[in-house]
Protein backbone atom coordinates (compact mmCIF):
# COMPACT_ATOMS: atom_id res chain seq x y z
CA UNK A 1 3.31 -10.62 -22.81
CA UNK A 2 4.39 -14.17 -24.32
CA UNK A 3 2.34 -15.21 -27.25
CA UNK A 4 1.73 -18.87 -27.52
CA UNK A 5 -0.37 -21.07 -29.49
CA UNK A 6 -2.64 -23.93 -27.78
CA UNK A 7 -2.84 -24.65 -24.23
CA UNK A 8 -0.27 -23.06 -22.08
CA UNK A 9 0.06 -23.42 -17.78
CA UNK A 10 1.16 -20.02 -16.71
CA UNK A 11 2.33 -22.01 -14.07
CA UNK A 12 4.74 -19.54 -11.88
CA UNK A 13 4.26 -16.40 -14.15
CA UNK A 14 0.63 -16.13 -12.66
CA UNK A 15 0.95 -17.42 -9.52
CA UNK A 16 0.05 -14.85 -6.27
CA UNK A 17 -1.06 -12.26 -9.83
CA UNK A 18 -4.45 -10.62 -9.82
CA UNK A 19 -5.47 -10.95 -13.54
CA UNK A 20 -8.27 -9.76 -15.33
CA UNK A 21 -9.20 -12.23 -18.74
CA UNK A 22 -10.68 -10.95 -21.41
CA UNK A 23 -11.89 -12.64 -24.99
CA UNK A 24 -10.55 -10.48 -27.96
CA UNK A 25 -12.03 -12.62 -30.99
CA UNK A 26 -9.62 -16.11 -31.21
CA UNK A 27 -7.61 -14.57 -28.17
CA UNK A 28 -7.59 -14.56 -24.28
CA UNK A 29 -6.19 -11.42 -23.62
CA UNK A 30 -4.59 -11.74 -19.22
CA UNK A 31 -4.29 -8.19 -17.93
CA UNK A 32 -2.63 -7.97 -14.50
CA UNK A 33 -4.34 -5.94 -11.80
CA UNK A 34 -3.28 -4.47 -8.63
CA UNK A 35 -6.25 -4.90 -6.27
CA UNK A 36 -6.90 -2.21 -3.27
CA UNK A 37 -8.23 -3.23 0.19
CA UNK A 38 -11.33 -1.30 0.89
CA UNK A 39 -9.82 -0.41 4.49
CA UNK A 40 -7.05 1.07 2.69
CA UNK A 41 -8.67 2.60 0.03
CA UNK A 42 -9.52 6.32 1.72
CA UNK A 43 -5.85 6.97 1.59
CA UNK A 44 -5.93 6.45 -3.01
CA UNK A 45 -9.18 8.39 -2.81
CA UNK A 46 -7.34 11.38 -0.65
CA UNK A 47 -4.85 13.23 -2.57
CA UNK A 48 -3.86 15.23 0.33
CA UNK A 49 -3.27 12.28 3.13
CA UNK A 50 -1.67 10.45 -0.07
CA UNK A 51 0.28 13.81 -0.40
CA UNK A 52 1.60 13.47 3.21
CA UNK A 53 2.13 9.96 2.84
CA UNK A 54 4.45 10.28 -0.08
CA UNK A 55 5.85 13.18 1.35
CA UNK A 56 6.99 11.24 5.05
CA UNK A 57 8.44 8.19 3.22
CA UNK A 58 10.17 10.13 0.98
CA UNK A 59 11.83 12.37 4.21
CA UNK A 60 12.91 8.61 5.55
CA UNK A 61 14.60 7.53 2.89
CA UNK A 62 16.24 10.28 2.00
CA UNK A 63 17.25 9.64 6.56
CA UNK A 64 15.36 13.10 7.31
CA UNK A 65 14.12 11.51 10.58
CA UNK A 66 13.14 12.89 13.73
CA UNK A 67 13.65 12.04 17.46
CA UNK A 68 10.29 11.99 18.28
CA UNK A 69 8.25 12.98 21.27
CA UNK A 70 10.10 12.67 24.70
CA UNK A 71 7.53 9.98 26.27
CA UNK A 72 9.52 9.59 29.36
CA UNK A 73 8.87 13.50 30.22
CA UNK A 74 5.16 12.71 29.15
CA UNK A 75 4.91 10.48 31.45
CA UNK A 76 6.52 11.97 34.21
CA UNK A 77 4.21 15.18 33.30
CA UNK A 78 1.14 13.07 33.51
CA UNK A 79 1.87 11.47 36.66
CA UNK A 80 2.21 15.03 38.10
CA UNK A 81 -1.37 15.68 37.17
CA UNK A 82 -3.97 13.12 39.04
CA UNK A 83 -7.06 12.21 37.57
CA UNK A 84 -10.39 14.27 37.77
CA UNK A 85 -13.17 12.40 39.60
């Protein structure tokens, strides 16, 4: 963290930051903070989805990617099957 004395505009080092301020005596003390959507929270409460998670985009980068279903055959299965009424 830069120490200064007197007024200071963090100007670009701040900007787009989350920051939490806090008085410590003479100082102001800027702690930056990563901030959590609530809809995406579940997953950093859920060590076993986060688990997964980690565990898939770690198979990508490392190119361990599959094919994926066949839709077309899907499709063609489903259309073979009518609806119930």
């Amino acid at each position: 963290m830069n120490r200064c004395q007197g007024p200071r505009d963090p100007g670009s080092e701040l900007a787009g930051r989350t920051v939490q301020l806090e008085r410590a005596g003479d100082h102001l003390l800027i702690g930056f903070r990563r901030v959590v959507l609530d809809r995406e929270a579940w997953l950093w409460d859920n060590q076993a989805a986060k688990a997964t998670l980690d565990r898939g985009l770690a198979q990508a980068r490392g190119g361990e990617l599959d094919d994926g279903p066949d839709l077309a055959a899907a499709l063609a299965f489903a259309d073979g099957h009518p609806d119930p009424e």
